[in-house]
PDB file of N, CA and C in Angstrom:
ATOM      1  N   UNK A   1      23.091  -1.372  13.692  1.00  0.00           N
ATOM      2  CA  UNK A   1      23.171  -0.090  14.321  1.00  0.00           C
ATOM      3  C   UNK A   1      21.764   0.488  14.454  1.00  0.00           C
ATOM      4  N   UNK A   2      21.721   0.878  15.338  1.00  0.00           N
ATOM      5  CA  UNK A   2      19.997   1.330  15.864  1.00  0.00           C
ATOM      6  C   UNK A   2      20.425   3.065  15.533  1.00  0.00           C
ATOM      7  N   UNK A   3      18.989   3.565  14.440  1.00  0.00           N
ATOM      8  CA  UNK A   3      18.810   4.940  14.284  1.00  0.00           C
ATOM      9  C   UNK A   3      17.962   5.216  15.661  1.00  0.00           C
ATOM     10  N   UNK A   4      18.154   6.427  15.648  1.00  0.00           N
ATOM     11  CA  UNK A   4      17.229   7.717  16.785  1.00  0.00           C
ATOM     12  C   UNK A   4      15.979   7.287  15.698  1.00  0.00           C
ATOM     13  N   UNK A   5      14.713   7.864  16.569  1.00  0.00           N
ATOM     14  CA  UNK A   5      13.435   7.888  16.126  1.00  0.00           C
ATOM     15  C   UNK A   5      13.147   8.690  14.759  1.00  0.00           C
ATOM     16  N   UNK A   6      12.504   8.916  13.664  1.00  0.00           N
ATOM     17  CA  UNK A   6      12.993   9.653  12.759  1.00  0.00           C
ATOM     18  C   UNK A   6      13.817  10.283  12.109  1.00  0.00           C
ATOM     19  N   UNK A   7      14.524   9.221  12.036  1.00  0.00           N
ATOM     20  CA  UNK A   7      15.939   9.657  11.813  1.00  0.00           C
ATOM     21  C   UNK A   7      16.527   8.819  10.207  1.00  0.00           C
ATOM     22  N   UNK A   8      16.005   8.625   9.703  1.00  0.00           N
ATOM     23  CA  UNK A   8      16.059   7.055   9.422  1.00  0.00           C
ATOM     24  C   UNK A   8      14.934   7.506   7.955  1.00  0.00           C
ATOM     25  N   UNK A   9      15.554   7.559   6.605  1.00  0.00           N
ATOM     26  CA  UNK A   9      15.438   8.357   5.746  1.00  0.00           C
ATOM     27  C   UNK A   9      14.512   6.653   4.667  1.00  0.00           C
ATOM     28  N   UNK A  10      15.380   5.435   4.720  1.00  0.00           N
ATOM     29  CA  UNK A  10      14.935   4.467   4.229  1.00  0.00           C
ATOM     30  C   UNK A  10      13.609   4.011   4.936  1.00  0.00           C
ATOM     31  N   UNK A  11      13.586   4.179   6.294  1.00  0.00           N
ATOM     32  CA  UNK A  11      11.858   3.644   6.899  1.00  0.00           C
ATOM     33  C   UNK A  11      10.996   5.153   6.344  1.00  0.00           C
ATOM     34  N   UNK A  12      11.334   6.211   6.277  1.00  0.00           N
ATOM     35  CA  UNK A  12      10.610   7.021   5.676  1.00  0.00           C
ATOM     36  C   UNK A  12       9.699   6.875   4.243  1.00  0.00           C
ATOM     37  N   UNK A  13      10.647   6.576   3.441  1.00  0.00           N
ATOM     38  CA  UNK A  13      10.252   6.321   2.292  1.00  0.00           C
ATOM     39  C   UNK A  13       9.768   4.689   1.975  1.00  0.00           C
ATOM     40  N   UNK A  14      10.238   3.357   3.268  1.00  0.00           N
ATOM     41  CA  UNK A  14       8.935   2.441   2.858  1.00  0.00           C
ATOM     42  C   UNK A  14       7.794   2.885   3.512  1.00  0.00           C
ATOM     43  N   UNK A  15       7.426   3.517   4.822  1.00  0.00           N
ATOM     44  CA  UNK A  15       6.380   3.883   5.093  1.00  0.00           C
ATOM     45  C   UNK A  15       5.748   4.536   4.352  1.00  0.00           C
ATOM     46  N   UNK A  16       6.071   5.702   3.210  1.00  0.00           N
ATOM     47  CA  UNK A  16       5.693   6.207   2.332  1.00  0.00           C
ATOM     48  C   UNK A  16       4.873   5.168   1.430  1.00  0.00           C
ATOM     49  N   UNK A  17       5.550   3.813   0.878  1.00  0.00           N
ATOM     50  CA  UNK A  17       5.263   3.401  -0.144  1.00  0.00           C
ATOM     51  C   UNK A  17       4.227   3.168   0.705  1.00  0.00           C
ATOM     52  N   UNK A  18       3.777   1.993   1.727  1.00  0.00           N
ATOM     53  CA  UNK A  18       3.088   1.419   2.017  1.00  0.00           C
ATOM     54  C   UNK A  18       1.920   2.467   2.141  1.00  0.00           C
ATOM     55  N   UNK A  19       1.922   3.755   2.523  1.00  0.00           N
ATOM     56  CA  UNK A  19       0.952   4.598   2.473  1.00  0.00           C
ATOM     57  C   UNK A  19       0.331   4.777   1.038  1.00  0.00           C
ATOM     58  N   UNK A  20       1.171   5.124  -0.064  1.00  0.00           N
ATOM     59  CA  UNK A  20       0.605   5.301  -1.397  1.00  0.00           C
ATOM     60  C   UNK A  20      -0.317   3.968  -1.807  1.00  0.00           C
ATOM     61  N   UNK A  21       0.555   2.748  -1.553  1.00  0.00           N
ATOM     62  CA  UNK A  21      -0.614   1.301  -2.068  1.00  0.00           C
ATOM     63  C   UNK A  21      -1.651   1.215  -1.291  1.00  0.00           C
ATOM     64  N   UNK A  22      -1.727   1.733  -0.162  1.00  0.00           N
ATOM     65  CA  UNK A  22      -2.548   1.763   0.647  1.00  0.00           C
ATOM     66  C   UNK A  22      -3.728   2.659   0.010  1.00  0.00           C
ATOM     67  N   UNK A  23      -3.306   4.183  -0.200  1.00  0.00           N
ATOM     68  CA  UNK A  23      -4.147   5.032  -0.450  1.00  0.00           C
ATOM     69  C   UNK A  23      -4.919   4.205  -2.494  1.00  0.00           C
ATOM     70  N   UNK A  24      -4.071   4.004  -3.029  1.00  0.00           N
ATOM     71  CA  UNK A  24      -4.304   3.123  -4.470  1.00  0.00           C
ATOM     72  C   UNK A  24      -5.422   2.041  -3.848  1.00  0.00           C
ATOM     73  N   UNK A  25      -5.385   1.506  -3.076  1.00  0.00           N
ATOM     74  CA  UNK A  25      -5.987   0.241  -3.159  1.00  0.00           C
ATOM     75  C   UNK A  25      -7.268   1.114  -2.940  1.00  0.00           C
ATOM     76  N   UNK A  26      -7.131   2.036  -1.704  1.00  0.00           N
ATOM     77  CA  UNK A  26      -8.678   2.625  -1.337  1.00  0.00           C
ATOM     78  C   UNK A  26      -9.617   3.219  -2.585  1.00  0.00           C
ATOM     79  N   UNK A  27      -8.805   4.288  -3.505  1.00  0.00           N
ATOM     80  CA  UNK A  27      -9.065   4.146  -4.341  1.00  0.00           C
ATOM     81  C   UNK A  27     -10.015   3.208  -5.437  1.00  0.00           C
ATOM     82  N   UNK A  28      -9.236   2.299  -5.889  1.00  0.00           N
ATOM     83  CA  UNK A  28     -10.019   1.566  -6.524  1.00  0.00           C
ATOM     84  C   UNK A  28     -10.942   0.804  -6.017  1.00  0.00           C
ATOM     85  N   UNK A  29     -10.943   0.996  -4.658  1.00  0.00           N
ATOM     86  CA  UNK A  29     -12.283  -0.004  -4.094  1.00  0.00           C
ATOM     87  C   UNK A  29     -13.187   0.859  -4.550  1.00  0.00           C
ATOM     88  N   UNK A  30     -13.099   2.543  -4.014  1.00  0.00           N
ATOM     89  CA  UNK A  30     -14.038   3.252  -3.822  1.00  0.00           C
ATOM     90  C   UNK A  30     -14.556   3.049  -5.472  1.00  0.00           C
ATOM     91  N   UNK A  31     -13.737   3.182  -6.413  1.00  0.00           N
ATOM     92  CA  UNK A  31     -14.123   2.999  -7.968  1.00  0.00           C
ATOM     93  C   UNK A  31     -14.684   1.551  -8.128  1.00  0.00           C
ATOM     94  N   UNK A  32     -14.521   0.845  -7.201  1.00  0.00           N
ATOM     95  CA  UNK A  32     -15.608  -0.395  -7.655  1.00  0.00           C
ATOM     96  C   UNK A  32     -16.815  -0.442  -7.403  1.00  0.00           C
ATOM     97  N   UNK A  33     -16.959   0.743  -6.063  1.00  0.00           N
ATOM     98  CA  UNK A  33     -18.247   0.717  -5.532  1.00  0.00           C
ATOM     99  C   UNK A  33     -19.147   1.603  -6.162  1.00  0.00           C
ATOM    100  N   UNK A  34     -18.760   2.808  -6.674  1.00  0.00           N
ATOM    101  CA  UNK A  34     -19.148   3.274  -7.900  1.00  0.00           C
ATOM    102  C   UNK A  34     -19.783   2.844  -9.152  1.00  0.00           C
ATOM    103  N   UNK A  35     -18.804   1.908  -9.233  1.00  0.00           N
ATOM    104  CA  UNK A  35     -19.311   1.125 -10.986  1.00  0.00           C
ATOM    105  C   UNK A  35     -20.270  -0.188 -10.463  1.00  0.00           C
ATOM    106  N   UNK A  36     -20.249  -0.503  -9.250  1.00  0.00           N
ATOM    107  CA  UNK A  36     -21.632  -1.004  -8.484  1.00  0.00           C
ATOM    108  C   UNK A  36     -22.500  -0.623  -8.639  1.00  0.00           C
ATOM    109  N   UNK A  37     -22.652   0.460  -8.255  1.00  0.00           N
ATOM    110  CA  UNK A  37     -23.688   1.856  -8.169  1.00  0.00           C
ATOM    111  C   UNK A  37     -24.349   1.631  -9.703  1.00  0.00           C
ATOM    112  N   UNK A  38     -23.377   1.956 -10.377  1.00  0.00           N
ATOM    113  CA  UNK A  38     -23.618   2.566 -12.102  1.00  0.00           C
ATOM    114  C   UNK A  38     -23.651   1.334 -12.661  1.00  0.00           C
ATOM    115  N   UNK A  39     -22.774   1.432 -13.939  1.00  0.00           N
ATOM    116  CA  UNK A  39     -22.747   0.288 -14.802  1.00  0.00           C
ATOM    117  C   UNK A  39     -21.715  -1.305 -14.404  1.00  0.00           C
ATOM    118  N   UNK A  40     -22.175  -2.116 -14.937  1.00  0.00           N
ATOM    119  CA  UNK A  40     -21.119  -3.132 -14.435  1.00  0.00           C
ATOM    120  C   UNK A  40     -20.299  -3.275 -15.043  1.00  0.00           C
ATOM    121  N   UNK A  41     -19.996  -2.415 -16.567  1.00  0.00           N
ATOM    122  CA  UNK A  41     -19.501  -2.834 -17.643  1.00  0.00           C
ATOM    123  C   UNK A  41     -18.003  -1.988 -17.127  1.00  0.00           C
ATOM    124  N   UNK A  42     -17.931  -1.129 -16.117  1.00  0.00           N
ATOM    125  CA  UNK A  42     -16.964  -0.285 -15.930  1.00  0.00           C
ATOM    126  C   UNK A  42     -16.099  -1.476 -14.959  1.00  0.00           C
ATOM    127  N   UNK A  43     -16.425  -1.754 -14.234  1.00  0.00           N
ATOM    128  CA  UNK A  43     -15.946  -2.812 -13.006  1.00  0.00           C
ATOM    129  C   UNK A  43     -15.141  -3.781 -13.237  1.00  0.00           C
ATOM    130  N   UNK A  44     -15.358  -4.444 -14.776  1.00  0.00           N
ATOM    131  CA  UNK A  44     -14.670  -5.474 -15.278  1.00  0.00           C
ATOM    132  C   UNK A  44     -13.181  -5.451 -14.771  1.00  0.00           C
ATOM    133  N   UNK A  45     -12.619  -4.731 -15.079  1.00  0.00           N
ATOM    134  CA  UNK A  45     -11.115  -4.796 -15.094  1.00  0.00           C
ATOM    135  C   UNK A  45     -10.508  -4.333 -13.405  1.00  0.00           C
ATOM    136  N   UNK A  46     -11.285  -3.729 -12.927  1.00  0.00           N
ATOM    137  CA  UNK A  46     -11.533  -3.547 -11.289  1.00  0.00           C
ATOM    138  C   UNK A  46     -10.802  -4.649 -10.473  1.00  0.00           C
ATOM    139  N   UNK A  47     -11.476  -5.545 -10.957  1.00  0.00           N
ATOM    140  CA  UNK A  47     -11.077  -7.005  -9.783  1.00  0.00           C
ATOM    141  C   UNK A  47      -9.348  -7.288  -9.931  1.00  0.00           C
ATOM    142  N   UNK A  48      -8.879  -7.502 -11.419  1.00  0.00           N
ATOM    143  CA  UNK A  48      -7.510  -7.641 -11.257  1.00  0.00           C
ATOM    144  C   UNK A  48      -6.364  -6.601 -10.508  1.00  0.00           C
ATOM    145  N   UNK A  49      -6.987  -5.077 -11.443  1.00  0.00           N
ATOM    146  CA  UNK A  49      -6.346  -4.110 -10.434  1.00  0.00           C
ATOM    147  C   UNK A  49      -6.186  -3.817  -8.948  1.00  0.00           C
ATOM    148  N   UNK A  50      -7.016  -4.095  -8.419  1.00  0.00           N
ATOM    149  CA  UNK A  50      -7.654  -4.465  -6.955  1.00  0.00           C
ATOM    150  C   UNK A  50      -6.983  -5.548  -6.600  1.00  0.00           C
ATOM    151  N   UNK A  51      -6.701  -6.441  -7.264  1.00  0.00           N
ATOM    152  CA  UNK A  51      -5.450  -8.240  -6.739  1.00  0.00           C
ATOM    153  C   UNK A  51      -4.640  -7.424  -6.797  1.00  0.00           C
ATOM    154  N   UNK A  52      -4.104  -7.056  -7.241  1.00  0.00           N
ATOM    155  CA  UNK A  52      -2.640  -6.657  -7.914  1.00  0.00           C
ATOM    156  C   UNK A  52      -2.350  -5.187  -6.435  1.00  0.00           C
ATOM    157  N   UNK A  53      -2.795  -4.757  -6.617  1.00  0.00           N
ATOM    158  CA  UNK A  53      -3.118  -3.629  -5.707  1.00  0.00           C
ATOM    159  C   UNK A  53      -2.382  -3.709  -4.448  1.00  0.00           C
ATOM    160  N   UNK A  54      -3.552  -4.984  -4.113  1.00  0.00           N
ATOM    161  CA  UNK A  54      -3.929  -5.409  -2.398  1.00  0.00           C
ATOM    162  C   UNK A  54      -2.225  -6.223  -2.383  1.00  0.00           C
ATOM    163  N   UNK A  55      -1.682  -6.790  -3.534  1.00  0.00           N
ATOM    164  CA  UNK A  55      -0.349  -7.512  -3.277  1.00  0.00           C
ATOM    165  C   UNK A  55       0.750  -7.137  -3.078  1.00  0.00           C
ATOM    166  N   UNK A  56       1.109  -5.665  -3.711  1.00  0.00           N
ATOM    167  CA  UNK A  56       2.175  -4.656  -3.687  1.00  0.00           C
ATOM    168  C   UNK A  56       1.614  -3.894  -1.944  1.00  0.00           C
ATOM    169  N   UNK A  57       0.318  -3.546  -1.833  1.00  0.00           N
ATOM    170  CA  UNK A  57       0.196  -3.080  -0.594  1.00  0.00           C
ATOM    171  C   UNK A  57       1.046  -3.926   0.627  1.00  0.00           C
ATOM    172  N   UNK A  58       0.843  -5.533   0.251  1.00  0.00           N
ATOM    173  CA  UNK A  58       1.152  -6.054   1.396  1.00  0.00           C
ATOM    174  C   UNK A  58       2.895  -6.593   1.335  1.00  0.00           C
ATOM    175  N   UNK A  59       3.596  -6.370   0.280  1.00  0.00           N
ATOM    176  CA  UNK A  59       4.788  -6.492   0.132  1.00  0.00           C
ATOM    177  C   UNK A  59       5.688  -5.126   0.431  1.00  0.00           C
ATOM    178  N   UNK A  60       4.604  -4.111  -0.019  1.00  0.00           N
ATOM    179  CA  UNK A  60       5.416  -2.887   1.018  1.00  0.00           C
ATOM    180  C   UNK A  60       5.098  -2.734   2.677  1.00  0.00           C
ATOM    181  N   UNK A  61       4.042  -3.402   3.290  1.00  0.00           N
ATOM    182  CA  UNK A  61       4.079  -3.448   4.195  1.00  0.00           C
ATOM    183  C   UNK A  61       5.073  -4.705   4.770  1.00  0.00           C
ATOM    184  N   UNK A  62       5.471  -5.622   4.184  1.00  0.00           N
ATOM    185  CA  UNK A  62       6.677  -6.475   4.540  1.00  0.00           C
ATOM    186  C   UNK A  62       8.087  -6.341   4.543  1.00  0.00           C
ATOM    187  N   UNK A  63       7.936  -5.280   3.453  1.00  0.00           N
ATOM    188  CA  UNK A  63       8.781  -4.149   3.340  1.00  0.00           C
ATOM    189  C   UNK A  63       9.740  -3.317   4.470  1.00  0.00           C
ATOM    190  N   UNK A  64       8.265  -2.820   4.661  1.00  0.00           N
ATOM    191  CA  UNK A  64       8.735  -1.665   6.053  1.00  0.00           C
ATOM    192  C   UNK A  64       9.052  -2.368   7.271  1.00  0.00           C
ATOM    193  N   UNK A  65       8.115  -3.526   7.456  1.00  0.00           N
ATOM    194  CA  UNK A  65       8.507  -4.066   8.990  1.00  0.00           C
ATOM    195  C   UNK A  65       9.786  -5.140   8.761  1.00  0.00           C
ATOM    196  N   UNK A  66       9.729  -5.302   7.582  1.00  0.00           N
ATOM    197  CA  UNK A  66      11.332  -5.436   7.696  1.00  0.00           C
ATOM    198  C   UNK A  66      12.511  -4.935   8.045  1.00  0.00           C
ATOM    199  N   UNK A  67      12.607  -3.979   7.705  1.00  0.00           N
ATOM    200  CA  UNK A  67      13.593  -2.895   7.669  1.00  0.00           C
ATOM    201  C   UNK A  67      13.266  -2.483   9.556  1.00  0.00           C
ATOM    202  N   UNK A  68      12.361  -2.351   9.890  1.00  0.00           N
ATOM    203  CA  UNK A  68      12.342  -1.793  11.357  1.00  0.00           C
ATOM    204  C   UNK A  68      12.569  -3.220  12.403  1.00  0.00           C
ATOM    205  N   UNK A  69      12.755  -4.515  11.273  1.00  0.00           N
ATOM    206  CA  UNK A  69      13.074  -5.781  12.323  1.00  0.00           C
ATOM    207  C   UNK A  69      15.178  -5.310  12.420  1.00  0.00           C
ATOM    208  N   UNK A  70      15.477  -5.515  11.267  1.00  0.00           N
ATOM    209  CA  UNK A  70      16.538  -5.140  10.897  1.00  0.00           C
ATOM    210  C   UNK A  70      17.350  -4.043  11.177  1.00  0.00           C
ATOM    211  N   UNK A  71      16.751  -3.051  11.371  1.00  0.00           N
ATOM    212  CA  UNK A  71      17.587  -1.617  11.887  1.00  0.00           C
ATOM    213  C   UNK A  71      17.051  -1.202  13.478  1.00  0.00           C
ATOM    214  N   UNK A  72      15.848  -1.246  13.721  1.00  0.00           N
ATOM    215  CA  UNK A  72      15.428  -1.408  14.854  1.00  0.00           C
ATOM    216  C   UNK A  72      15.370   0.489  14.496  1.00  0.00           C
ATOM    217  N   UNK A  73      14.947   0.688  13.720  1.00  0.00           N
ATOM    218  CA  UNK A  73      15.168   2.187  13.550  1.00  0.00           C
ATOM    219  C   UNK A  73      13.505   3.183  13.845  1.00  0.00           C
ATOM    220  N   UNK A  74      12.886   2.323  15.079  1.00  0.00           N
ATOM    221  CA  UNK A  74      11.516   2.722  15.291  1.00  0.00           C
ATOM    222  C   UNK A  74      11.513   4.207  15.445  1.00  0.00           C
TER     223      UNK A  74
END
């Protein structure tokens, strides 16, 4: 069943997610580039959070265009 354009409460909230991992990932880049800047001793743990990050980013973005293959609820 095809939703109307915003209408459609589940693509709301994966677009949401994919926005938050999105905004997280930017985040910690910007905090890597920082501890670039500064010490290196801060950065250490950076790189995994940053994998981990970038992987949930791209599973909520598989997420969402799922759901808009599936409902067609553009």
């Amino acid at each position: 069943m095809t939703e109307p354009t915003g209408n459609c409460p589940e693509r709301e909230g994966l677009l949401q997610q994919w926005t938050d991992c999105s905004a997280r990932v930017a985040r910690l880049l910007s905090g890597q580039l920082a501890a670039m800047k500064g010490t290196a001793s801060r950065s250490a743990g950076l790189d995994d959070q940053i994998r981990l990050a970038r992987a949930e980013e791209v599973e909520a973005c598989r997420s969402y265009y799922a759901h808009l293959n599936a409902h067609e609820c553009v």
